[in-house]
PDB file of N, CA and C in Angstrom:
ATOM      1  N   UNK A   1      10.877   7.754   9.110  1.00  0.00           N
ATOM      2  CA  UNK A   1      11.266   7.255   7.805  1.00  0.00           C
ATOM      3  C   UNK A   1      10.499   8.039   6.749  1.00  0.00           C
ATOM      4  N   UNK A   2      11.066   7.988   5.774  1.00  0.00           N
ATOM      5  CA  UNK A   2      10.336   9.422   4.645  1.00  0.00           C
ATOM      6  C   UNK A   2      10.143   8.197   3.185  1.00  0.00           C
ATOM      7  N   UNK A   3      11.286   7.185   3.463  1.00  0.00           N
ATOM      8  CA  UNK A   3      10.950   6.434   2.269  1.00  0.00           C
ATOM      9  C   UNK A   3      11.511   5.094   2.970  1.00  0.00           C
ATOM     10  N   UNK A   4      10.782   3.526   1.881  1.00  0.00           N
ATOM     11  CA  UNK A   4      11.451   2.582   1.912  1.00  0.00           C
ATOM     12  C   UNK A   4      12.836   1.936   1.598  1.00  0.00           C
ATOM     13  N   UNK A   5      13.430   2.038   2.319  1.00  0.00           N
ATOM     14  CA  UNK A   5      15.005   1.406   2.402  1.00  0.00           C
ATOM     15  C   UNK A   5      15.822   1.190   0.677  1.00  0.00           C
ATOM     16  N   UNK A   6      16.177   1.263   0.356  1.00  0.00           N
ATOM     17  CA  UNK A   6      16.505   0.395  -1.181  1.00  0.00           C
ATOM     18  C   UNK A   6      17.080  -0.571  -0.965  1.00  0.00           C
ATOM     19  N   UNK A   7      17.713  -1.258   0.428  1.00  0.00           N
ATOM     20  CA  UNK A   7      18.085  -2.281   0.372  1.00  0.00           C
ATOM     21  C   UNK A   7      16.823  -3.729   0.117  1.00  0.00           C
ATOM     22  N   UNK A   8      15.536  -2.779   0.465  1.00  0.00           N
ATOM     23  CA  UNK A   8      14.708  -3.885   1.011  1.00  0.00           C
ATOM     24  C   UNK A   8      14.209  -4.189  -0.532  1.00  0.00           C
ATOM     25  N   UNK A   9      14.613  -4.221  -1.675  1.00  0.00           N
ATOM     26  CA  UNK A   9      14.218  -4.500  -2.750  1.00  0.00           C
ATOM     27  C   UNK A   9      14.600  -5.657  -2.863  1.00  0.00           C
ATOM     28  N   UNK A  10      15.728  -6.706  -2.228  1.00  0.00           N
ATOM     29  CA  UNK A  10      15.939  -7.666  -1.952  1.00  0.00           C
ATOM     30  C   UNK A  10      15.032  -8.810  -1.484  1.00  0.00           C
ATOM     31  N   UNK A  11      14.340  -8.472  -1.501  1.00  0.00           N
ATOM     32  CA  UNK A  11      13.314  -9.630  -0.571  1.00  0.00           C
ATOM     33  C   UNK A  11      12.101  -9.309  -1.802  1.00  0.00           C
ATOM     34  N   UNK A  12      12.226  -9.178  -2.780  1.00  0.00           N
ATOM     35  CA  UNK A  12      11.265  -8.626  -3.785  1.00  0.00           C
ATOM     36  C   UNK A  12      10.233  -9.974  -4.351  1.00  0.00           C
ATOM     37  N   UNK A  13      11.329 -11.185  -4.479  1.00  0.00           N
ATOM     38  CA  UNK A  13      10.480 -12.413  -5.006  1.00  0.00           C
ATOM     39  C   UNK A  13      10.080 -13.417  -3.743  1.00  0.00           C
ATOM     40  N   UNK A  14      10.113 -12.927  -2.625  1.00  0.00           N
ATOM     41  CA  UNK A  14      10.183 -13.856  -1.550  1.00  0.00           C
ATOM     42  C   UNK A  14       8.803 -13.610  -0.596  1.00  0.00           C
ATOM     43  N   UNK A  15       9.068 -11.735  -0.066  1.00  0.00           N
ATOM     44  CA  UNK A  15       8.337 -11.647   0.522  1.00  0.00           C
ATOM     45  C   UNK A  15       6.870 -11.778   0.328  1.00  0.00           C
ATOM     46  N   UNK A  16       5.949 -11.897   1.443  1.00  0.00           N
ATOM     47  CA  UNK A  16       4.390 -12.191   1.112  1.00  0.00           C
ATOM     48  C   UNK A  16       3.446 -11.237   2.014  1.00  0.00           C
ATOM     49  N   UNK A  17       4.149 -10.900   2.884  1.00  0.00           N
ATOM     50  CA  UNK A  17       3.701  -9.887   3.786  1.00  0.00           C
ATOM     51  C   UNK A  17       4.095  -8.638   4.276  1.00  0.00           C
ATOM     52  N   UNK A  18       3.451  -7.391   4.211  1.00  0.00           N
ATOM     53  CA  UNK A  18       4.367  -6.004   4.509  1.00  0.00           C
ATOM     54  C   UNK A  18       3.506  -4.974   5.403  1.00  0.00           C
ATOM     55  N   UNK A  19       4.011  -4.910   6.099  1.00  0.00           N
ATOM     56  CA  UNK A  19       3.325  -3.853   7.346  1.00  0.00           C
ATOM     57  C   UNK A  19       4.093  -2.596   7.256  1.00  0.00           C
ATOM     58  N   UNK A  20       3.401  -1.703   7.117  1.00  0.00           N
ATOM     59  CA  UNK A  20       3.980  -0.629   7.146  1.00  0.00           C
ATOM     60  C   UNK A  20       3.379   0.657   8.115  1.00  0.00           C
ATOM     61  N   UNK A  21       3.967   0.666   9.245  1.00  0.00           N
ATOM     62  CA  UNK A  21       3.184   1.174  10.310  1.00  0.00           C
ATOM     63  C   UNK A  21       4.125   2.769  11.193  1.00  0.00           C
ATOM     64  N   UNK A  22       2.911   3.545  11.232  1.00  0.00           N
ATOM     65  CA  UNK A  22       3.797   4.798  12.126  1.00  0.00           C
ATOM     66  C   UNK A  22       5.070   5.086  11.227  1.00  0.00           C
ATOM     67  N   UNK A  23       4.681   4.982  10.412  1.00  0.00           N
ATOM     68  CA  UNK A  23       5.894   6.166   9.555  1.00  0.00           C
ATOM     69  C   UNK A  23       5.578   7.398   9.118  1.00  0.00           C
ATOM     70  N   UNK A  24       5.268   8.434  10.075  1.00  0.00           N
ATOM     71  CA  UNK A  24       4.620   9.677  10.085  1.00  0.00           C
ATOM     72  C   UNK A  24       5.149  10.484   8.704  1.00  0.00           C
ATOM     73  N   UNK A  25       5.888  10.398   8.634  1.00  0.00           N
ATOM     74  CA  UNK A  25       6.951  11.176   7.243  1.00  0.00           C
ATOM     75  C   UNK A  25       7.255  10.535   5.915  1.00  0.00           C
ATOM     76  N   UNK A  26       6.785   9.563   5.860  1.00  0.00           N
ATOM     77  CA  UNK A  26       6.458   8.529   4.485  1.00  0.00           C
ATOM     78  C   UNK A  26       5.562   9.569   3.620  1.00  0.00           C
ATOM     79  N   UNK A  27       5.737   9.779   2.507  1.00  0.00           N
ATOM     80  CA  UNK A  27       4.901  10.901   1.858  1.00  0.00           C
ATOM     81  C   UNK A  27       4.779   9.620   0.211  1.00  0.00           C
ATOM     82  N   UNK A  28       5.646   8.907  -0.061  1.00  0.00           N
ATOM     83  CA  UNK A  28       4.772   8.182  -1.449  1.00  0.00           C
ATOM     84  C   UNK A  28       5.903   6.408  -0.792  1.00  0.00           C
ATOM     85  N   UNK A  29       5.141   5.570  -1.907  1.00  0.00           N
ATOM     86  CA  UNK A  29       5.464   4.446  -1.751  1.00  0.00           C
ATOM     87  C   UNK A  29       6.659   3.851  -3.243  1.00  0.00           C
ATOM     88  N   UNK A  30       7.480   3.344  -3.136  1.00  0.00           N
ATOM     89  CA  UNK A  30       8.374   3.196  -4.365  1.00  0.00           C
ATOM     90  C   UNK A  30       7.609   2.507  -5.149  1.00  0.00           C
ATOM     91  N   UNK A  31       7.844   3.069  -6.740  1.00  0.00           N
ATOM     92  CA  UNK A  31       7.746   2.895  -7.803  1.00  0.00           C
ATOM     93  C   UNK A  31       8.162   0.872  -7.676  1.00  0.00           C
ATOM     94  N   UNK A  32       9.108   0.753  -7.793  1.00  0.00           N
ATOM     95  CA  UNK A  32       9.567  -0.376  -7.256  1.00  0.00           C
ATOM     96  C   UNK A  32       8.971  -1.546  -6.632  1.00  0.00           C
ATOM     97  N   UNK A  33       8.300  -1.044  -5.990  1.00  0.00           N
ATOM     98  CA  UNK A  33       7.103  -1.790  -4.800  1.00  0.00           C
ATOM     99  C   UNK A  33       6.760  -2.923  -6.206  1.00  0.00           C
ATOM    100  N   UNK A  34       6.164  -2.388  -7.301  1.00  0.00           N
ATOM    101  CA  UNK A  34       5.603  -3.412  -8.371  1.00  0.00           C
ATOM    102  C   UNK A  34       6.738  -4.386  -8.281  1.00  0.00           C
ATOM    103  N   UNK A  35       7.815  -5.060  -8.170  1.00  0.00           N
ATOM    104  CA  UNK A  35       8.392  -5.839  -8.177  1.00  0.00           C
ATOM    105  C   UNK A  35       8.605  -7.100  -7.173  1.00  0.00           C
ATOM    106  N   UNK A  36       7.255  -6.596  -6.241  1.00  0.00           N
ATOM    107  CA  UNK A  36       7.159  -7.426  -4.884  1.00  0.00           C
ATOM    108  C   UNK A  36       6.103  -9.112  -5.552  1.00  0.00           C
ATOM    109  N   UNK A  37       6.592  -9.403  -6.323  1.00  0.00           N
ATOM    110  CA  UNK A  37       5.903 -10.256  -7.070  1.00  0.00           C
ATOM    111  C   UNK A  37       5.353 -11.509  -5.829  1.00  0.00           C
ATOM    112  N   UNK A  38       5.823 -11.721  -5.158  1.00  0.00           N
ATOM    113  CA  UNK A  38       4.965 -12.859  -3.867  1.00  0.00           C
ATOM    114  C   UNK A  38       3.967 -12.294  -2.811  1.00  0.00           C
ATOM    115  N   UNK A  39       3.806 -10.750  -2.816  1.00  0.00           N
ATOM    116  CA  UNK A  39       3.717 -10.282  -1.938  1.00  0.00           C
ATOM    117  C   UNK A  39       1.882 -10.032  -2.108  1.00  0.00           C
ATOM    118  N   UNK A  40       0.971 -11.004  -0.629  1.00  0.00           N
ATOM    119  CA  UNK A  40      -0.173 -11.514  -0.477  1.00  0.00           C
ATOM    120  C   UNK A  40      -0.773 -10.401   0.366  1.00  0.00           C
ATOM    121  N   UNK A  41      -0.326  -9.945   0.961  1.00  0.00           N
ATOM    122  CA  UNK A  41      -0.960  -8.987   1.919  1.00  0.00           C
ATOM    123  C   UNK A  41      -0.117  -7.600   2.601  1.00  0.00           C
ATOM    124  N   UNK A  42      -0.729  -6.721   1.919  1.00  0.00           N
ATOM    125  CA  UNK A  42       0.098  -5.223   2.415  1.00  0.00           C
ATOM    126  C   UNK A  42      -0.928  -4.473   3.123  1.00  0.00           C
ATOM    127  N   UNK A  43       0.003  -4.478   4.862  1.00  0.00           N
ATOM    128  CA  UNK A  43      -0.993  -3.639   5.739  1.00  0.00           C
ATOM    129  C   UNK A  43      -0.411  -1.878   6.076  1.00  0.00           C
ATOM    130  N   UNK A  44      -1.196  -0.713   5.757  1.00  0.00           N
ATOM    131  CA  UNK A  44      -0.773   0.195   5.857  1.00  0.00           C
ATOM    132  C   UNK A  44      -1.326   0.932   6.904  1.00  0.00           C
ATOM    133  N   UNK A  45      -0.700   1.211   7.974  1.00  0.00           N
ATOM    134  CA  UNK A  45      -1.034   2.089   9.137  1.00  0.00           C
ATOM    135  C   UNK A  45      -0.635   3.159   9.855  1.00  0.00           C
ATOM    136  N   UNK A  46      -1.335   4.376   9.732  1.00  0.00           N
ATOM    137  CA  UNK A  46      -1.108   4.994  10.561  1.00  0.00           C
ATOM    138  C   UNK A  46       0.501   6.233   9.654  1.00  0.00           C
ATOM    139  N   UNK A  47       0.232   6.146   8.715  1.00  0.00           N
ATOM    140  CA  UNK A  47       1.034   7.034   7.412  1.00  0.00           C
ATOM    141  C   UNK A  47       0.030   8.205   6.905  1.00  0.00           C
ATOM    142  N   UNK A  48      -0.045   8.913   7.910  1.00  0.00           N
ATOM    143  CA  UNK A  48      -0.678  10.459   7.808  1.00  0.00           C
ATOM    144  C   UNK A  48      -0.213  10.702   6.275  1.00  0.00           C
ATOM    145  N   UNK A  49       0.955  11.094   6.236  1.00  0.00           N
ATOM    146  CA  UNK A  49       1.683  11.771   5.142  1.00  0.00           C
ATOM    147  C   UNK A  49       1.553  11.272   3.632  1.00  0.00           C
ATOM    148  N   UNK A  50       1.108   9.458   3.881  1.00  0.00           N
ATOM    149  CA  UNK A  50       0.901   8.957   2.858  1.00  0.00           C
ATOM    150  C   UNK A  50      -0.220   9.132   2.057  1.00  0.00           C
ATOM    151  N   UNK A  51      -0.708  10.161   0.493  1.00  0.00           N
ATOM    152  CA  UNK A  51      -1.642  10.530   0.027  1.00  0.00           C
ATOM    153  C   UNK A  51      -2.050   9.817  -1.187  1.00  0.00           C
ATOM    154  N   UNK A  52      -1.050   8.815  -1.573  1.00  0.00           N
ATOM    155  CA  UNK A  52      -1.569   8.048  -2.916  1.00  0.00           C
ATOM    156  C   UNK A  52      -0.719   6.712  -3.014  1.00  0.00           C
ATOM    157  N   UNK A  53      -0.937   6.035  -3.973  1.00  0.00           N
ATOM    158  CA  UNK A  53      -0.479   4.741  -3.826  1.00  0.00           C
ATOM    159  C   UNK A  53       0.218   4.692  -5.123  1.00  0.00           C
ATOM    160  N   UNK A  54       1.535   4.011  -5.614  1.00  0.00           N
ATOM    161  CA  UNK A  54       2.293   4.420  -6.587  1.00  0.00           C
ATOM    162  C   UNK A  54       1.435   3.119  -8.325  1.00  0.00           C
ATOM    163  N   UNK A  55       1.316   3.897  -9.536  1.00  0.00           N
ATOM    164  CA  UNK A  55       1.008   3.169 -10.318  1.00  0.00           C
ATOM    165  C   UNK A  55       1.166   1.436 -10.485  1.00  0.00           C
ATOM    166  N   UNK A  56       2.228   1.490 -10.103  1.00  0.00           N
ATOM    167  CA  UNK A  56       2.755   0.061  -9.746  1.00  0.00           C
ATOM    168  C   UNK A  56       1.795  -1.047  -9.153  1.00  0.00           C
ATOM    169  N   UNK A  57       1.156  -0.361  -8.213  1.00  0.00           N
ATOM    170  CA  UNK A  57       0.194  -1.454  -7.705  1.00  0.00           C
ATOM    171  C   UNK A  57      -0.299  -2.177  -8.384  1.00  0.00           C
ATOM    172  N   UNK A  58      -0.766  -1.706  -9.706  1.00  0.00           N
ATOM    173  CA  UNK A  58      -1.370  -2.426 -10.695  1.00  0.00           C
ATOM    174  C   UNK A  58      -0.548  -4.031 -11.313  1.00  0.00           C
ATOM    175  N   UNK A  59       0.668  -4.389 -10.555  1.00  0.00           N
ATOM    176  CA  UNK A  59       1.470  -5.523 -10.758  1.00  0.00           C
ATOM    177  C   UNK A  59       1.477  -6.242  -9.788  1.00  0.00           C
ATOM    178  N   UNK A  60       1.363  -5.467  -8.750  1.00  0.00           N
ATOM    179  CA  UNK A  60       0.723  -6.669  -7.763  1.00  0.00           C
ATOM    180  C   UNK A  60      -0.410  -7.867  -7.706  1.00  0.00           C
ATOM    181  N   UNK A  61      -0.042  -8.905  -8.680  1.00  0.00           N
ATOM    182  CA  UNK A  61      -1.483  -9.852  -8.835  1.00  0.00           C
ATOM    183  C   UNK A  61      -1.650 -10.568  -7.651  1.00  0.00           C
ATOM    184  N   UNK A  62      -0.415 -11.126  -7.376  1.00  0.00           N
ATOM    185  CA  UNK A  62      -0.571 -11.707  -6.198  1.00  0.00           C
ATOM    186  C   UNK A  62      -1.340 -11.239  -4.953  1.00  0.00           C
ATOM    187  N   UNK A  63      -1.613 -10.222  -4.645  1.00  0.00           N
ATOM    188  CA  UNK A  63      -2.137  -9.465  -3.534  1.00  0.00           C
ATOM    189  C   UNK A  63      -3.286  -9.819  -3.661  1.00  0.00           C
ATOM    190  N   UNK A  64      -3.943  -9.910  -2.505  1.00  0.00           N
ATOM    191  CA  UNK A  64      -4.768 -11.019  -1.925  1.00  0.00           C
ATOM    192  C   UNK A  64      -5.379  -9.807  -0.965  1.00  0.00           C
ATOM    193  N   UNK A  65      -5.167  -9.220  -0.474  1.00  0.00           N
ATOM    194  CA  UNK A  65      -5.623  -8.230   0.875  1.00  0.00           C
ATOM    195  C   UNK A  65      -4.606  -7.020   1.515  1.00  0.00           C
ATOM    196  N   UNK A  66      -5.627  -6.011   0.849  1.00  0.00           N
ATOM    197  CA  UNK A  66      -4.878  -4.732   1.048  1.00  0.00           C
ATOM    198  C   UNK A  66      -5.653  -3.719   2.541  1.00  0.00           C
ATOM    199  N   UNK A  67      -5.030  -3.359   3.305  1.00  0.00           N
ATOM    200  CA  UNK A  67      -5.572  -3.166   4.577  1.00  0.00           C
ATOM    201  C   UNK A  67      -4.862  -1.707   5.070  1.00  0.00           C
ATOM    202  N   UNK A  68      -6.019  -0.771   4.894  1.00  0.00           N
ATOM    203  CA  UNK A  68      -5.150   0.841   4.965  1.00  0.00           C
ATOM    204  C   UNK A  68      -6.190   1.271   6.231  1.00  0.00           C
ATOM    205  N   UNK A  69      -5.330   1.516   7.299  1.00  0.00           N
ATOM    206  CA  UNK A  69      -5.348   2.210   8.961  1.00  0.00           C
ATOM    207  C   UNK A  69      -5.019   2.854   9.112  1.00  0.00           C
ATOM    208  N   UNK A  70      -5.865   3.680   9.845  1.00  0.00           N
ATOM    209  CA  UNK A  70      -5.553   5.698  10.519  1.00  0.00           C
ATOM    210  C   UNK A  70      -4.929   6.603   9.254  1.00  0.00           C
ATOM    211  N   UNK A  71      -5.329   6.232   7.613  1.00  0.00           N
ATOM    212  CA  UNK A  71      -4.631   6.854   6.786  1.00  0.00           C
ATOM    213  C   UNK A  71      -5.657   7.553   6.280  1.00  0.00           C
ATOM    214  N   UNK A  72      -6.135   8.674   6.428  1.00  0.00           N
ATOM    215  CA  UNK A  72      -7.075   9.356   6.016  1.00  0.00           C
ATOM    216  C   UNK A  72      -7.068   9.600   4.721  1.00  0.00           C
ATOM    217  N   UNK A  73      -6.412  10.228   4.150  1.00  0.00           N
ATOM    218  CA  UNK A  73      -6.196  10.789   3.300  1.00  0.00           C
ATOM    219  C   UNK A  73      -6.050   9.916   2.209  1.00  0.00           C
ATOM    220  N   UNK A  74      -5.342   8.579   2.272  1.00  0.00           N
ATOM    221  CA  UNK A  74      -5.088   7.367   1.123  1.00  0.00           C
ATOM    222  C   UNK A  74      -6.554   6.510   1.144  1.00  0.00           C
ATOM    223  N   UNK A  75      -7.550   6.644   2.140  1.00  0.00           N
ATOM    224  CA  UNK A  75      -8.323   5.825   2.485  1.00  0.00           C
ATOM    225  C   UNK A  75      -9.107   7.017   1.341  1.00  0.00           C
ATOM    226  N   UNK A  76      -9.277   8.036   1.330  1.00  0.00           N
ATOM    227  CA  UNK A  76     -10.413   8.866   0.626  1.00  0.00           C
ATOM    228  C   UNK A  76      -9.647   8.080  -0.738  1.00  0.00           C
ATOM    229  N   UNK A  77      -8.810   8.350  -1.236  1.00  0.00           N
ATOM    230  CA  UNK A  77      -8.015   8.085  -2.505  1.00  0.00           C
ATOM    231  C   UNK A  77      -8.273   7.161  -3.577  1.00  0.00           C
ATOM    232  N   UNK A  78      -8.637   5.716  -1.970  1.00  0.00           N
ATOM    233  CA  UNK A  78      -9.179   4.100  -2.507  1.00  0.00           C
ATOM    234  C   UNK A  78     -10.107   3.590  -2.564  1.00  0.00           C
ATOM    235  N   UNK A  79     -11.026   4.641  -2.165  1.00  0.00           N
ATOM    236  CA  UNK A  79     -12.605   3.987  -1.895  1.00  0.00           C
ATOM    237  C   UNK A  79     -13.108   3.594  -3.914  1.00  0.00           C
ATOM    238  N   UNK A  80     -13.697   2.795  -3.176  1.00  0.00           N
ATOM    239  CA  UNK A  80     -14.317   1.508  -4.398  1.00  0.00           C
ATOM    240  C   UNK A  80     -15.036   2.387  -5.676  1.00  0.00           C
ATOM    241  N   UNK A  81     -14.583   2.754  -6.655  1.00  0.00           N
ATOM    242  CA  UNK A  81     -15.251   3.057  -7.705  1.00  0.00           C
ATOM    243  C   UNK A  81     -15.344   4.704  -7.490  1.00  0.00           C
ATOM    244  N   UNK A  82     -15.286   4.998  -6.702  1.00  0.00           N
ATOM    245  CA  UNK A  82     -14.879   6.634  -6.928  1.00  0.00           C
ATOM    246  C   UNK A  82     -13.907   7.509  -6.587  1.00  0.00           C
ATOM    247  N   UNK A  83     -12.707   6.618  -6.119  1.00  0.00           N
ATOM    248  CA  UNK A  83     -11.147   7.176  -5.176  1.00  0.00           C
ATOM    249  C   UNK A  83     -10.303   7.054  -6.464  1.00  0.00           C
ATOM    250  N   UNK A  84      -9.492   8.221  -6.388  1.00  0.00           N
ATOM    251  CA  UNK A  84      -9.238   8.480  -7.930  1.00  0.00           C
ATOM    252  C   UNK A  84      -7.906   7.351  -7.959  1.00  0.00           C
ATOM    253  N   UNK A  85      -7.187   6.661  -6.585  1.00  0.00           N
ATOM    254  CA  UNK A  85      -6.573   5.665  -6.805  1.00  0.00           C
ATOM    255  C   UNK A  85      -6.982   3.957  -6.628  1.00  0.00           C
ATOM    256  N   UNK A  86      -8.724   3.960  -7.170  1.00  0.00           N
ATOM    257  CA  UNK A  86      -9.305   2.686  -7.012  1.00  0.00           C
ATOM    258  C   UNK A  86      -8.866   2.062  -8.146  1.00  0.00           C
ATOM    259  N   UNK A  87      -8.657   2.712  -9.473  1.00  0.00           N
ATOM    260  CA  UNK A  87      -8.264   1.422 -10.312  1.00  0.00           C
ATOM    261  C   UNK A  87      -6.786   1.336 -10.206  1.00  0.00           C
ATOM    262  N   UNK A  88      -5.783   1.191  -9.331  1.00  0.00           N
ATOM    263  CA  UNK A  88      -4.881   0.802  -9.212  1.00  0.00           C
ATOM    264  C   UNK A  88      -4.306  -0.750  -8.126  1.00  0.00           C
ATOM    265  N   UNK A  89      -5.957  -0.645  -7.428  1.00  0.00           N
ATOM    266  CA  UNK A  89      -6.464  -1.506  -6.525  1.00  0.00           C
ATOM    267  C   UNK A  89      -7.392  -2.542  -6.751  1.00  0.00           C
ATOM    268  N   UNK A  90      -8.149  -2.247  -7.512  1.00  0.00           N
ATOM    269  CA  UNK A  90      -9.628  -2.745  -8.287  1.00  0.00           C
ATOM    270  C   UNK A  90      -9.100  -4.367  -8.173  1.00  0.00           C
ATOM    271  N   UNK A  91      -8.076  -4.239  -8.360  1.00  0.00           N
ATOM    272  CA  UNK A  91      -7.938  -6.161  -9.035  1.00  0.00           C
ATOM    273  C   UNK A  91      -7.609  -6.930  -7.298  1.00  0.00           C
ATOM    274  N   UNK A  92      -7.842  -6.050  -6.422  1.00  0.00           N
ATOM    275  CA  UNK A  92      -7.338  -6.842  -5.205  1.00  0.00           C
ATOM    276  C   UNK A  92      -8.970  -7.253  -4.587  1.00  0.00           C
ATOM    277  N   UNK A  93      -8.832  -8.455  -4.107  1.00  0.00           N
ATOM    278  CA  UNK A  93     -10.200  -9.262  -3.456  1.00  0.00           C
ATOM    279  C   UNK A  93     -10.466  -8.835  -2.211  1.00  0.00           C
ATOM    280  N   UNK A  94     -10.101  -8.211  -1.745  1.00  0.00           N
ATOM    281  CA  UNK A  94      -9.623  -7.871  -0.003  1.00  0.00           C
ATOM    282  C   UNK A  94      -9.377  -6.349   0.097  1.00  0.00           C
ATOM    283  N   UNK A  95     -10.079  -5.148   0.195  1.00  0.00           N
ATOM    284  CA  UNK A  95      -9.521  -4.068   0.536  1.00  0.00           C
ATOM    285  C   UNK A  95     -10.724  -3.281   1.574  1.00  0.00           C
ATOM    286  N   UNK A  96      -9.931  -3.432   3.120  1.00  0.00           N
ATOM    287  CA  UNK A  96     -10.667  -2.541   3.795  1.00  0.00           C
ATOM    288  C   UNK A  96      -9.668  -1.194   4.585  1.00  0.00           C
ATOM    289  N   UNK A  97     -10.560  -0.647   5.320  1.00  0.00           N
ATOM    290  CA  UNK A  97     -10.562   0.504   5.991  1.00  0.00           C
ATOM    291  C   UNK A  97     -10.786   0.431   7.105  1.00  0.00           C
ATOM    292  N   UNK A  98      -9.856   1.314   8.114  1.00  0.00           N
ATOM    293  CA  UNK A  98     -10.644   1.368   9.426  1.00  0.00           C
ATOM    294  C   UNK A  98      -9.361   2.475  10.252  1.00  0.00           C
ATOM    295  N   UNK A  99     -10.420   3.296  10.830  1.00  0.00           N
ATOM    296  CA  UNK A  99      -9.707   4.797  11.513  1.00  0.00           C
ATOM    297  C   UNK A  99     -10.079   4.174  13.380  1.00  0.00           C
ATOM    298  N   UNK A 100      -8.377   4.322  13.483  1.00  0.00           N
ATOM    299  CA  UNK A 100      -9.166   4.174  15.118  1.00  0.00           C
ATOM    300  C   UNK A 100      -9.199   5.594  15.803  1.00  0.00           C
ATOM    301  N   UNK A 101      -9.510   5.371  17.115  1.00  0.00           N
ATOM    302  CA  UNK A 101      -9.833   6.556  17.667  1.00  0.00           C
ATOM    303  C   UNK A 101      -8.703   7.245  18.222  1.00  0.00           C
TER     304      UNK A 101
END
């Protein structure tokens, strides 16, 4: 998969949870995504390709716990106060890291 569906914009006021896993060819996240207004917890894993996180995040209030796996490159991006995409994250209570082997 290289991008998220456009059908799945449908589930925009509902959903609360999003896993997004082994999508080797995912290279950005939709603009759009800001419209996930219920959405409590986004887990990202294992999206080599994925290098930044789209402005939008910053509308995500609801988000509660943001959880980025085997993503090297987005994980340098988000680190706390010096990842040049931390203030797009800053407002989330919950953001870890972890590379498995």
């Amino acid at each position: 998969m290289v991008a998220l569906p456009e059908w799945f914009q449908g589930a925009a006021n509902t959903l609360q949870l999003l896993f997004i896993a082994r999508c080797e060819n995912l290279e950005a996240l939709p603009e759009w995504l800001r419209s996930f207004i219920s959405l409590t917890k986004l887990i990202i894993r294992g999206c080599q390709k994925l290098s930044s996180l789209p402005e939008g995040m910053r509308s995500l209030t609801s988000l509660r716990d943001l959880r980025i796996e085997n993503c090297l490159g987005l994980e340098r991006r988000c680190q706390r106060d010096i990842g040049e995409d931390w203030p797009k994250i800053s407002h989330v209570p919950h953001v870890s890291f972890h590379l498995f082997d």
